[in-house]
PDB file of N, CA and C in Angstrom:
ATOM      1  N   UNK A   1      10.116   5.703  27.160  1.00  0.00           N
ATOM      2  CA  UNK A   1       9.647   6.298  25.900  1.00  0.00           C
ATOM      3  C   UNK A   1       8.409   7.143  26.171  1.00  0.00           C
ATOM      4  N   UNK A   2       8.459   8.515  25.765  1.00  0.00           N
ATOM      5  CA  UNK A   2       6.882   8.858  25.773  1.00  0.00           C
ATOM      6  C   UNK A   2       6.159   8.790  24.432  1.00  0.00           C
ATOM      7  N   UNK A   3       4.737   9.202  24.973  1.00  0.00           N
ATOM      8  CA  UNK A   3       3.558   8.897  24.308  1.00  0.00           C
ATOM      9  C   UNK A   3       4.011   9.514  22.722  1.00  0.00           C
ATOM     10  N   UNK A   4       4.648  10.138  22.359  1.00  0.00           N
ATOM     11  CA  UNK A   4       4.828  10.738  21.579  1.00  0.00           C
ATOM     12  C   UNK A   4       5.819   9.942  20.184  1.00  0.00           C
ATOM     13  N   UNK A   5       6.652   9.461  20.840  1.00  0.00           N
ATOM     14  CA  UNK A   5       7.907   8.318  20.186  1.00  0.00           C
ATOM     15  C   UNK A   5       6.892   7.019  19.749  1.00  0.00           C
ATOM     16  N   UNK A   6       5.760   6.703  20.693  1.00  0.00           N
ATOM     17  CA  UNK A   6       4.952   5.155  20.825  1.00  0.00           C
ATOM     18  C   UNK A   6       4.444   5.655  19.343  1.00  0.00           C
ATOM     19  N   UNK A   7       3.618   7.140  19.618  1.00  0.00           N
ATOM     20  CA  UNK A   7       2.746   6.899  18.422  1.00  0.00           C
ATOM     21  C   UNK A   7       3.462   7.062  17.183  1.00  0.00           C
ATOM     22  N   UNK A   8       4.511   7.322  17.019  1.00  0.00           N
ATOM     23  CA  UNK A   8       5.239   7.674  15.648  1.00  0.00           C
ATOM     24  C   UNK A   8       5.512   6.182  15.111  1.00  0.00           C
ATOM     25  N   UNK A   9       6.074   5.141  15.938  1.00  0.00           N
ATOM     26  CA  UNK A   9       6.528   3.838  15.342  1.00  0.00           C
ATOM     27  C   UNK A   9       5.072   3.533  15.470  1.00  0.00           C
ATOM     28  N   UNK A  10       3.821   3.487  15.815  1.00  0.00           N
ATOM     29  CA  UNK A  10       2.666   2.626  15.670  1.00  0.00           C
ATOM     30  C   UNK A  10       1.991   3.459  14.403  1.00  0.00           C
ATOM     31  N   UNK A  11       2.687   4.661  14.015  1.00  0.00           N
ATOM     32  CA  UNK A  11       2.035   5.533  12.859  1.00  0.00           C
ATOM     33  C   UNK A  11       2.777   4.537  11.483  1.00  0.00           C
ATOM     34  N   UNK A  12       4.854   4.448  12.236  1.00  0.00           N
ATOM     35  CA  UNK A  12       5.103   3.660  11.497  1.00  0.00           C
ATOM     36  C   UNK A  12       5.129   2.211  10.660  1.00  0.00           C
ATOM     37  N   UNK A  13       4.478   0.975  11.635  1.00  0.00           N
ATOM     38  CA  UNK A  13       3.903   0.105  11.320  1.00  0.00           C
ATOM     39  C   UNK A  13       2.736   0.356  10.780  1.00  0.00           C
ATOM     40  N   UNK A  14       1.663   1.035  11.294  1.00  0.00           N
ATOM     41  CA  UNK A  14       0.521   1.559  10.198  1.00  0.00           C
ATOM     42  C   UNK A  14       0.594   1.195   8.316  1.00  0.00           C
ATOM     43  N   UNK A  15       1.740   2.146   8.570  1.00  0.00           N
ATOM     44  CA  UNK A  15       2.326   2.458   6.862  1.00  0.00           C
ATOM     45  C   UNK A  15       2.457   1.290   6.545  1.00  0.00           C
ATOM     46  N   UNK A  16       3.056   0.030   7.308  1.00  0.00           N
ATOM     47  CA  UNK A  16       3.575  -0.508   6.824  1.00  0.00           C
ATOM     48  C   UNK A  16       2.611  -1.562   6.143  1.00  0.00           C
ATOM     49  N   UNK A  17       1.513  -1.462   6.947  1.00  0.00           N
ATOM     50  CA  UNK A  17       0.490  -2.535   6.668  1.00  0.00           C
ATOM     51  C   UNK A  17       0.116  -2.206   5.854  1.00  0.00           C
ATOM     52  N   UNK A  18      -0.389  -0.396   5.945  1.00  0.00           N
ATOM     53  CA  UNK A  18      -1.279  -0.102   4.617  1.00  0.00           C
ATOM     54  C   UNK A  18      -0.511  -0.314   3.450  1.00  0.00           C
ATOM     55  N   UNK A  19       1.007  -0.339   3.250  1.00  0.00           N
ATOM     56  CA  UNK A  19       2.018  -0.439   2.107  1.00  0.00           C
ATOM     57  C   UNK A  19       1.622  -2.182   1.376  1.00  0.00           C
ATOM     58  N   UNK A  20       1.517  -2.543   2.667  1.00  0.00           N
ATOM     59  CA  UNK A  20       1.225  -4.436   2.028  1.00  0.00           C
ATOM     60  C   UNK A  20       0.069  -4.420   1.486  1.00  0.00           C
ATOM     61  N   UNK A  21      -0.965  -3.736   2.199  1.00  0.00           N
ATOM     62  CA  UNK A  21      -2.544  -4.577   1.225  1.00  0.00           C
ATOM     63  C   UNK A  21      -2.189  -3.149   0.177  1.00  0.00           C
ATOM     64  N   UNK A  22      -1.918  -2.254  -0.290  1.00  0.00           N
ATOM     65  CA  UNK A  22      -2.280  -1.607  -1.319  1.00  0.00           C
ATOM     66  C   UNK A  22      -0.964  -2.326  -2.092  1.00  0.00           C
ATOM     67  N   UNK A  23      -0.020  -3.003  -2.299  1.00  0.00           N
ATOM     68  CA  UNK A  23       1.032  -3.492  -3.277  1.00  0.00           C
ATOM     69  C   UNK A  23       0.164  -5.089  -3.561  1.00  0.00           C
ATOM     70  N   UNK A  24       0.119  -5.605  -2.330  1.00  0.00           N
ATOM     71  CA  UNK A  24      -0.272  -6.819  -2.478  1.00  0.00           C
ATOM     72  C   UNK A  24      -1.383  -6.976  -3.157  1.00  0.00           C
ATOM     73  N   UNK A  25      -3.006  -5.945  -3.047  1.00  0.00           N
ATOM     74  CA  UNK A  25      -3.661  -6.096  -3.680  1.00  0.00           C
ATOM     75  C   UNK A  25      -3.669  -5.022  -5.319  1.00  0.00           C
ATOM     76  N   UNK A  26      -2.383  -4.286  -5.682  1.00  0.00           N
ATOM     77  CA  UNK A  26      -2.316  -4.041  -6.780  1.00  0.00           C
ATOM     78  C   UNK A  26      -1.518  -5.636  -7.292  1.00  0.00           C
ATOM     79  N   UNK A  27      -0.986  -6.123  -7.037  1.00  0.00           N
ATOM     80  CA  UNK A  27      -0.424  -7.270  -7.720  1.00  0.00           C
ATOM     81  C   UNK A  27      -1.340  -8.345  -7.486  1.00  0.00           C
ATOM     82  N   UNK A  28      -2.158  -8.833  -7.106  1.00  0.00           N
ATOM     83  CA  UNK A  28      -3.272  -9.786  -7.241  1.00  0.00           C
ATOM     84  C   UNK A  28      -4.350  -9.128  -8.290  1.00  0.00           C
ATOM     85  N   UNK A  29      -4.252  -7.808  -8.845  1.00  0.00           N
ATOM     86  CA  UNK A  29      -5.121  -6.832  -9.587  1.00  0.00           C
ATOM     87  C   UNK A  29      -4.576  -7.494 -11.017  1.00  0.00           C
ATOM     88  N   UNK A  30      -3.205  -7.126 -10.875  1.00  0.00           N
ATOM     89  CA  UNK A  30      -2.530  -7.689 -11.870  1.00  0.00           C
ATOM     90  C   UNK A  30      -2.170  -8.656 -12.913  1.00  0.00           C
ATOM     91  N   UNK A  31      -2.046  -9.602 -11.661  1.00  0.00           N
ATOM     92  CA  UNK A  31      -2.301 -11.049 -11.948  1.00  0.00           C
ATOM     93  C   UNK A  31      -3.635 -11.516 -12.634  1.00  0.00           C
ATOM     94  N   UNK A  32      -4.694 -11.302 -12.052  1.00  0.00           N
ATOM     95  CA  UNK A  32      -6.131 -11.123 -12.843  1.00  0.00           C
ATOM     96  C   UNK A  32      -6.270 -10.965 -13.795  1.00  0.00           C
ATOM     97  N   UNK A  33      -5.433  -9.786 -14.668  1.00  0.00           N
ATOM     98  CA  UNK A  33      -6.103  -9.171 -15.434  1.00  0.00           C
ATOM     99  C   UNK A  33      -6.234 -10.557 -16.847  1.00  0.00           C
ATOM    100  N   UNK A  34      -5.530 -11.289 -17.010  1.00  0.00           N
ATOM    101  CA  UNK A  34      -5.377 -12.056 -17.884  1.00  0.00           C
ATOM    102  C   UNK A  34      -6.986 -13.147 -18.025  1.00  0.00           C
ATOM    103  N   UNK A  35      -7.510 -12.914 -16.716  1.00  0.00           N
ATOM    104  CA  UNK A  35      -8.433 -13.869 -16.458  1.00  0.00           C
ATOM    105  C   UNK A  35      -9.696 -12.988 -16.692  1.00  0.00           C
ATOM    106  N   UNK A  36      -9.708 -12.367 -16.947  1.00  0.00           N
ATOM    107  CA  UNK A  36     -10.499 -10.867 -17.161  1.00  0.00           C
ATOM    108  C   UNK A  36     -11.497 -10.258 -18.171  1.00  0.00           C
ATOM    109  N   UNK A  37     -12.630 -10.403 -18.916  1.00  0.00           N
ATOM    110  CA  UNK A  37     -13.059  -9.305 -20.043  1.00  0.00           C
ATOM    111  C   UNK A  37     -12.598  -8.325 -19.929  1.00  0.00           C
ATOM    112  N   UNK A  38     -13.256  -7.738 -18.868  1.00  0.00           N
ATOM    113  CA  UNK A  38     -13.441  -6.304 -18.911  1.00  0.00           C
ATOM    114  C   UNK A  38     -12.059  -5.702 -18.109  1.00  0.00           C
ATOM    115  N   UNK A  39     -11.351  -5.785 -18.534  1.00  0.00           N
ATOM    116  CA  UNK A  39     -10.011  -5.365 -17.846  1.00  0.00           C
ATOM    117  C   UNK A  39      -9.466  -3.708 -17.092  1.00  0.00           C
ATOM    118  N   UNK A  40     -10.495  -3.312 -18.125  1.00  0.00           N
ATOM    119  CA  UNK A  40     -10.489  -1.559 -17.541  1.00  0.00           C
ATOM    120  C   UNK A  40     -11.708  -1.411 -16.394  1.00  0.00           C
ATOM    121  N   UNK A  41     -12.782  -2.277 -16.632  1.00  0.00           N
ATOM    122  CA  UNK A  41     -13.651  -2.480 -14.897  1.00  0.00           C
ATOM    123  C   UNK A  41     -12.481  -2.507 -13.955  1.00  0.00           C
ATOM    124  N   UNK A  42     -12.099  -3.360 -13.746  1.00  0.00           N
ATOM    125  CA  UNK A  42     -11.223  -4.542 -13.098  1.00  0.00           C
ATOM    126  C   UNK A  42     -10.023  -3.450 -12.387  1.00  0.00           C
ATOM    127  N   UNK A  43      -9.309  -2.765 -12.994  1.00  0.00           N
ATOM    128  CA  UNK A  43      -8.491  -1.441 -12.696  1.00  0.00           C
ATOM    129  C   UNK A  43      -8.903  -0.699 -12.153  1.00  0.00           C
ATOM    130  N   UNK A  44     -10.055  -0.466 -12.466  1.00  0.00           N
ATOM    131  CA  UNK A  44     -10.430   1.555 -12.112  1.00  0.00           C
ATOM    132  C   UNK A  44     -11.099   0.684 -10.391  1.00  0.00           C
ATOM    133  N   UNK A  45     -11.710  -0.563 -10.686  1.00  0.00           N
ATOM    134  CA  UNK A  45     -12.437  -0.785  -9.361  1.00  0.00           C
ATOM    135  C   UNK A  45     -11.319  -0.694  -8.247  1.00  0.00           C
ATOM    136  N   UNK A  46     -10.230  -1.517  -8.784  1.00  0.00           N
ATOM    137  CA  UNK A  46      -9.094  -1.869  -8.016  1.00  0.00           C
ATOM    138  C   UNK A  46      -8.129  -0.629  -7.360  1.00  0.00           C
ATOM    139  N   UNK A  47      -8.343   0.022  -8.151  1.00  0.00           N
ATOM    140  CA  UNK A  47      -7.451   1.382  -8.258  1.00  0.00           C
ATOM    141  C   UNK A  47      -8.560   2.398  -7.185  1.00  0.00           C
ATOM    142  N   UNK A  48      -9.674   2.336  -7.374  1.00  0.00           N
ATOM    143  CA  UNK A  48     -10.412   3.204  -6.173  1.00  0.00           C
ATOM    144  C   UNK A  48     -10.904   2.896  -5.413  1.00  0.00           C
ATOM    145  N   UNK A  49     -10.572   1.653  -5.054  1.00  0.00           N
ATOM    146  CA  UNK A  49     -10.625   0.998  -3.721  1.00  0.00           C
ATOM    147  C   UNK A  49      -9.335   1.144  -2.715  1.00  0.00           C
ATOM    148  N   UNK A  50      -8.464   0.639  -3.575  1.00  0.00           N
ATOM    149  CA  UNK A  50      -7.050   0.896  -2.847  1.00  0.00           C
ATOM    150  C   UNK A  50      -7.149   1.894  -2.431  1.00  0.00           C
ATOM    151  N   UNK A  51      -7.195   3.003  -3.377  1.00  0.00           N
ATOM    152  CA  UNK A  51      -6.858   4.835  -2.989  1.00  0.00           C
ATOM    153  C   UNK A  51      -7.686   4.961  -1.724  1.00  0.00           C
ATOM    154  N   UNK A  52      -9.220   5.318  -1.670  1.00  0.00           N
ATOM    155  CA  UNK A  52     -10.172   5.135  -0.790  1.00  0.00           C
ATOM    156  C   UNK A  52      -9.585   4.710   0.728  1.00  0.00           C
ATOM    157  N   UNK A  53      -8.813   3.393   0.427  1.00  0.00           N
ATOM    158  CA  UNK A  53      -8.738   2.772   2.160  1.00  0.00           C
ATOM    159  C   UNK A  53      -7.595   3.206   2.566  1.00  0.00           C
ATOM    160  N   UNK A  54      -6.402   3.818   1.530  1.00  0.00           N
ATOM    161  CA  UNK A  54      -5.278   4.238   1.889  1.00  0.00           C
ATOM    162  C   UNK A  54      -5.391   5.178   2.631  1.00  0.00           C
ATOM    163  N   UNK A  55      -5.897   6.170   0.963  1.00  0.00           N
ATOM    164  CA  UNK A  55      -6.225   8.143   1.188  1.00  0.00           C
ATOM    165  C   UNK A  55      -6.962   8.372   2.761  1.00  0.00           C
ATOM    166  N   UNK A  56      -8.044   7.530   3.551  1.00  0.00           N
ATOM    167  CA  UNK A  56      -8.839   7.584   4.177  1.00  0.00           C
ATOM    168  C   UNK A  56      -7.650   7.138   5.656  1.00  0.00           C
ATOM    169  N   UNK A  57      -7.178   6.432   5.515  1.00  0.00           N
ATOM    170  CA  UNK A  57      -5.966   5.791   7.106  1.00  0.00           C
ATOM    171  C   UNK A  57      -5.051   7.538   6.983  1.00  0.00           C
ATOM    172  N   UNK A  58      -4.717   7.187   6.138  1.00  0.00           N
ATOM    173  CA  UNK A  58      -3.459   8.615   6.103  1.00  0.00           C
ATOM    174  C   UNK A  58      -4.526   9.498   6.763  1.00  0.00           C
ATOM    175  N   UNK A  59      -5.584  10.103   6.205  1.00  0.00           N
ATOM    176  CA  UNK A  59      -6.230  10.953   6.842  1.00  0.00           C
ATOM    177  C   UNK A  59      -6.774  11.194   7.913  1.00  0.00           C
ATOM    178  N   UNK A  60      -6.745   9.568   8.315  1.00  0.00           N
ATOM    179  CA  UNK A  60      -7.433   9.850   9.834  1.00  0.00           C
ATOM    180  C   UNK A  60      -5.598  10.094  10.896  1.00  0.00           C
ATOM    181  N   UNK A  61      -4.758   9.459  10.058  1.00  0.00           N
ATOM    182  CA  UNK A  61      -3.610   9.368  10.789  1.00  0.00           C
ATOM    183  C   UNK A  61      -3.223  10.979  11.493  1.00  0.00           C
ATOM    184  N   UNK A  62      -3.544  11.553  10.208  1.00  0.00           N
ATOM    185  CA  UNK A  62      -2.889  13.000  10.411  1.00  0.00           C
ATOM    186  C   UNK A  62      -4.304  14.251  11.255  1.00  0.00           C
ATOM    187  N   UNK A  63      -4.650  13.467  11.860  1.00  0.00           N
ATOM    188  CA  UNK A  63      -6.371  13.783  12.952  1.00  0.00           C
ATOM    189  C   UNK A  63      -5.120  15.216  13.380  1.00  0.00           C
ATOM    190  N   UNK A  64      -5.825  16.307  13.614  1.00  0.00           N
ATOM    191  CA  UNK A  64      -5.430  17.080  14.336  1.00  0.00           C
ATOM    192  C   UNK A  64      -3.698  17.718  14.073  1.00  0.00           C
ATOM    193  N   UNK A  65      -3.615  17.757  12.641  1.00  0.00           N
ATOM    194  CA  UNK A  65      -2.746  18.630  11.912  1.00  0.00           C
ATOM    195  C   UNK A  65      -1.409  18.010  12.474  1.00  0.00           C
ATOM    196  N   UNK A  66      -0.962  16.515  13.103  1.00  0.00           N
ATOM    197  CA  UNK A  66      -0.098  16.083  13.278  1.00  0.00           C
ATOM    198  C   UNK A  66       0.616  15.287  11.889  1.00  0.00           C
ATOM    199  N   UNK A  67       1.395  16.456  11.654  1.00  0.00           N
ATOM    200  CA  UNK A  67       1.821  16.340  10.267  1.00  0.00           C
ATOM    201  C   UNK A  67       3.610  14.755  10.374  1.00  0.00           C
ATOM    202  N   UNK A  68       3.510  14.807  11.131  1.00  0.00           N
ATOM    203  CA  UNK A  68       4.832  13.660  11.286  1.00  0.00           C
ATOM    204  C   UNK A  68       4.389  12.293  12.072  1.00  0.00           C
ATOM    205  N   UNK A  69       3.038  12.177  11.898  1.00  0.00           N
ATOM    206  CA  UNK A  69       2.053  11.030  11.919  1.00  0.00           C
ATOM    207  C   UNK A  69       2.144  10.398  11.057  1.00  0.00           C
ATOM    208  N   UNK A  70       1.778  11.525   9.811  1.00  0.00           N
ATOM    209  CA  UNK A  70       1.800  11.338   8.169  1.00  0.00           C
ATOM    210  C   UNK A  70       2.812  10.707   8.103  1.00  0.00           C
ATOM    211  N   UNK A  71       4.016  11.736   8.006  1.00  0.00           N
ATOM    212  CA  UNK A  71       5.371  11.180   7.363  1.00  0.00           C
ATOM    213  C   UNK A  71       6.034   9.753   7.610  1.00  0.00           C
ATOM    214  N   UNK A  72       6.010   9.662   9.173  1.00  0.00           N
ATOM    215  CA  UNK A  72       6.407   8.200   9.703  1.00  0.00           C
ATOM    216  C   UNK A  72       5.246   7.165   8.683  1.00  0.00           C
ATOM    217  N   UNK A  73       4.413   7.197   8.645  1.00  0.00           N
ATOM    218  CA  UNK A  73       3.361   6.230   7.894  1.00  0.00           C
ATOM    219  C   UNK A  73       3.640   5.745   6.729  1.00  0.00           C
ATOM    220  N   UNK A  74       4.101   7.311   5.906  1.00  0.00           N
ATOM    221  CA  UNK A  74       4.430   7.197   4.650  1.00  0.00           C
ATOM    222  C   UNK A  74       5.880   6.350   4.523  1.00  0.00           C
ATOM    223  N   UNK A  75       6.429   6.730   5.682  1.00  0.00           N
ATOM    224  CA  UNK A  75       7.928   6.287   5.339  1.00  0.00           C
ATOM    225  C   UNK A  75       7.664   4.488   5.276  1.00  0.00           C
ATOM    226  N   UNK A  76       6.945   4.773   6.426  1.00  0.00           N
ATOM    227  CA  UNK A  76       6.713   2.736   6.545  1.00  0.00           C
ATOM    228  C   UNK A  76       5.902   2.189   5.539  1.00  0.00           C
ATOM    229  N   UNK A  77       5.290   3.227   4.737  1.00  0.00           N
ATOM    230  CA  UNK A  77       4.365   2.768   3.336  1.00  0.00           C
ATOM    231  C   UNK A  77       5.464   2.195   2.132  1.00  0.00           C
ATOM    232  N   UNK A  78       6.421   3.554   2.220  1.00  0.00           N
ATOM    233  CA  UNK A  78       7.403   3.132   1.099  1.00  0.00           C
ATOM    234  C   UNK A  78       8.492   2.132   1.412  1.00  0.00           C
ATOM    235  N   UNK A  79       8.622   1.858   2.608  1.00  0.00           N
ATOM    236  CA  UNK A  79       9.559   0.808   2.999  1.00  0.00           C
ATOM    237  C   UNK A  79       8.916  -0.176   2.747  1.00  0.00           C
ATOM    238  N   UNK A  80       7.442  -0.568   2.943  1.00  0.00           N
ATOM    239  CA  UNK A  80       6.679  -1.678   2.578  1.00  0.00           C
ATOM    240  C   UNK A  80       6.842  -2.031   0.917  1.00  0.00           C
ATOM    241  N   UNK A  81       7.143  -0.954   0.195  1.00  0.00           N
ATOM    242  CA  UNK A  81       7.119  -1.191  -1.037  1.00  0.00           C
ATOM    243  C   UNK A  81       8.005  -1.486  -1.709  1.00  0.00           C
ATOM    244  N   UNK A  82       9.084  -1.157  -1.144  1.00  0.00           N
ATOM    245  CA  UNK A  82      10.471  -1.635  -1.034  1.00  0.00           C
ATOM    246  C   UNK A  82      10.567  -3.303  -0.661  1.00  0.00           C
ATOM    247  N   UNK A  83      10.466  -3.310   0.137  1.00  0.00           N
ATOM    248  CA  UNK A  83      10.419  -4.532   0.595  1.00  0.00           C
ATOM    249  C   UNK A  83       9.842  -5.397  -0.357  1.00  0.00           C
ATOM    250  N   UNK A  84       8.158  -5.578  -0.305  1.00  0.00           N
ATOM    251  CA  UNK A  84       7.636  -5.971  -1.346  1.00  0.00           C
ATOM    252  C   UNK A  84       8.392  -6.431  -3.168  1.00  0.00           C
ATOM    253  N   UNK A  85       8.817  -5.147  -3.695  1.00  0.00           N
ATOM    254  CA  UNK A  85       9.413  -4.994  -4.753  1.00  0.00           C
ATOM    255  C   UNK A  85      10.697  -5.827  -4.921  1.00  0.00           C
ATOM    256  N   UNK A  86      11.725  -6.016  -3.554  1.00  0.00           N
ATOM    257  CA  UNK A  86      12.905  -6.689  -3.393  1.00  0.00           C
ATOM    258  C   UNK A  86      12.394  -8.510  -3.320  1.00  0.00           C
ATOM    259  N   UNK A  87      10.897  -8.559  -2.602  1.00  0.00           N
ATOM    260  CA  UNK A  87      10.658  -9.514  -2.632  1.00  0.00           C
ATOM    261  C   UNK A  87      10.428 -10.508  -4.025  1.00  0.00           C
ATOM    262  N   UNK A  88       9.648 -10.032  -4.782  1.00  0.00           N
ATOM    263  CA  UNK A  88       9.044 -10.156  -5.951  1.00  0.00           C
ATOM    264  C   UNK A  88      10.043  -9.805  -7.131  1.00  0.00           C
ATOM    265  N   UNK A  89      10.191  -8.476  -6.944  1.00  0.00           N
ATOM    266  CA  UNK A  89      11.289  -8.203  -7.835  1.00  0.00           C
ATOM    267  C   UNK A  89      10.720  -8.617  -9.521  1.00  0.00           C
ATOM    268  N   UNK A  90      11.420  -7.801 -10.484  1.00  0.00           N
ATOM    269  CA  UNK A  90      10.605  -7.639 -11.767  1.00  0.00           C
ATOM    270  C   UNK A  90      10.338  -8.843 -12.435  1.00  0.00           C
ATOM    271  N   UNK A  91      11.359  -9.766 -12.077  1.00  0.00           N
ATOM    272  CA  UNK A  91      12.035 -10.554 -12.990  1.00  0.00           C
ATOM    273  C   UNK A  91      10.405 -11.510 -12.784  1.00  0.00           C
ATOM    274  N   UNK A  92      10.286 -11.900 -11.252  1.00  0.00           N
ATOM    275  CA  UNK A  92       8.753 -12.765 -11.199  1.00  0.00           C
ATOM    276  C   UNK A  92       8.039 -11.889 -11.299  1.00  0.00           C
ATOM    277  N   UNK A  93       7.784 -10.792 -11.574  1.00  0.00           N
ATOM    278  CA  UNK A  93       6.570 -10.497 -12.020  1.00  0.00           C
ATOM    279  C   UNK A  93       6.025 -10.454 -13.316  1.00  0.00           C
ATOM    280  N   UNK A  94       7.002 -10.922 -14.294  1.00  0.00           N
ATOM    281  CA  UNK A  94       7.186 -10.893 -15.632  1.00  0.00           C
ATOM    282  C   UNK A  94       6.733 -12.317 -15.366  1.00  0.00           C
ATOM    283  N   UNK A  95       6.891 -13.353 -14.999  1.00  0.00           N
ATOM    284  CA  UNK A  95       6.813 -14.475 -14.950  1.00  0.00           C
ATOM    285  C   UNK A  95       5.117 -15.026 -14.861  1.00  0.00           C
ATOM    286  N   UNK A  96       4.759 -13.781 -13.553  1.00  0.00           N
ATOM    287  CA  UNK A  96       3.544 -13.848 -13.424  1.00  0.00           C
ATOM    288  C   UNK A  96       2.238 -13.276 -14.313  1.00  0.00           C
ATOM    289  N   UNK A  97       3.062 -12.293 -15.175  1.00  0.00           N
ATOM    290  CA  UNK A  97       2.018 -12.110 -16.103  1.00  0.00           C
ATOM    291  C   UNK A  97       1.988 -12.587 -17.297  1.00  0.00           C
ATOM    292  N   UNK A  98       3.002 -13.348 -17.780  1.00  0.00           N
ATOM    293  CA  UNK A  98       2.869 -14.635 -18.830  1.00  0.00           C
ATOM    294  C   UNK A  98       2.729 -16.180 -18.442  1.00  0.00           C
ATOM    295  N   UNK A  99       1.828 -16.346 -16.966  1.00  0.00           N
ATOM    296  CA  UNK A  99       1.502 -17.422 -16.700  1.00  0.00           C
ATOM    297  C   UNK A  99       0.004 -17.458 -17.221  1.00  0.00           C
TER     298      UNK A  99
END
């Protein structure tokens, strides 16, 4: 394999991680909110934190206009979310926000 194939699947696991903590910690956001006052704090914090650590990996990913750094990342972002979503699936998450 060259250097080139390595970094595309390590661009692609990348995604994949960043796909877990930004789902995983929008659904622990979620879950919260019930426990919550200020519920619109609680979002916007959650929401520009996520973006921040995402927006910021993607960007360093794509260092030097290697634009299919990006894409592999993204792909393993949305497969993470996939995954995730198949895991959980609507039905418990309905469950989880009337607990």
């Amino acid at each position: 394999m060259n250097m080139d194939a390595i970094l595309i699947i390590l661009m692609f696991a990348a995604g994949l991680a960043l796909g877990a903590f930004y789902f995983i910690s929008l659904w622990q956001t979620v879950r919260r909110l019930g426990e919550t006052e200020n519920r619109m704090r609680l979002l916007a914090i959650s929401y520009v934190l996520r973006l921040a650590v995402v927006l910021t990996a993607f960007y360093l990913m794509m260092q030097g206009g290697h634009w299919e750094r990006l894409a592999a990342a993204m792909i393993g972002f949305l497969a993470m979310r996939k995954i995730l979503t198949n895991r959980f699936g609507p039905q418990k998450a309905m469950e989880a926000v009337h607990e």
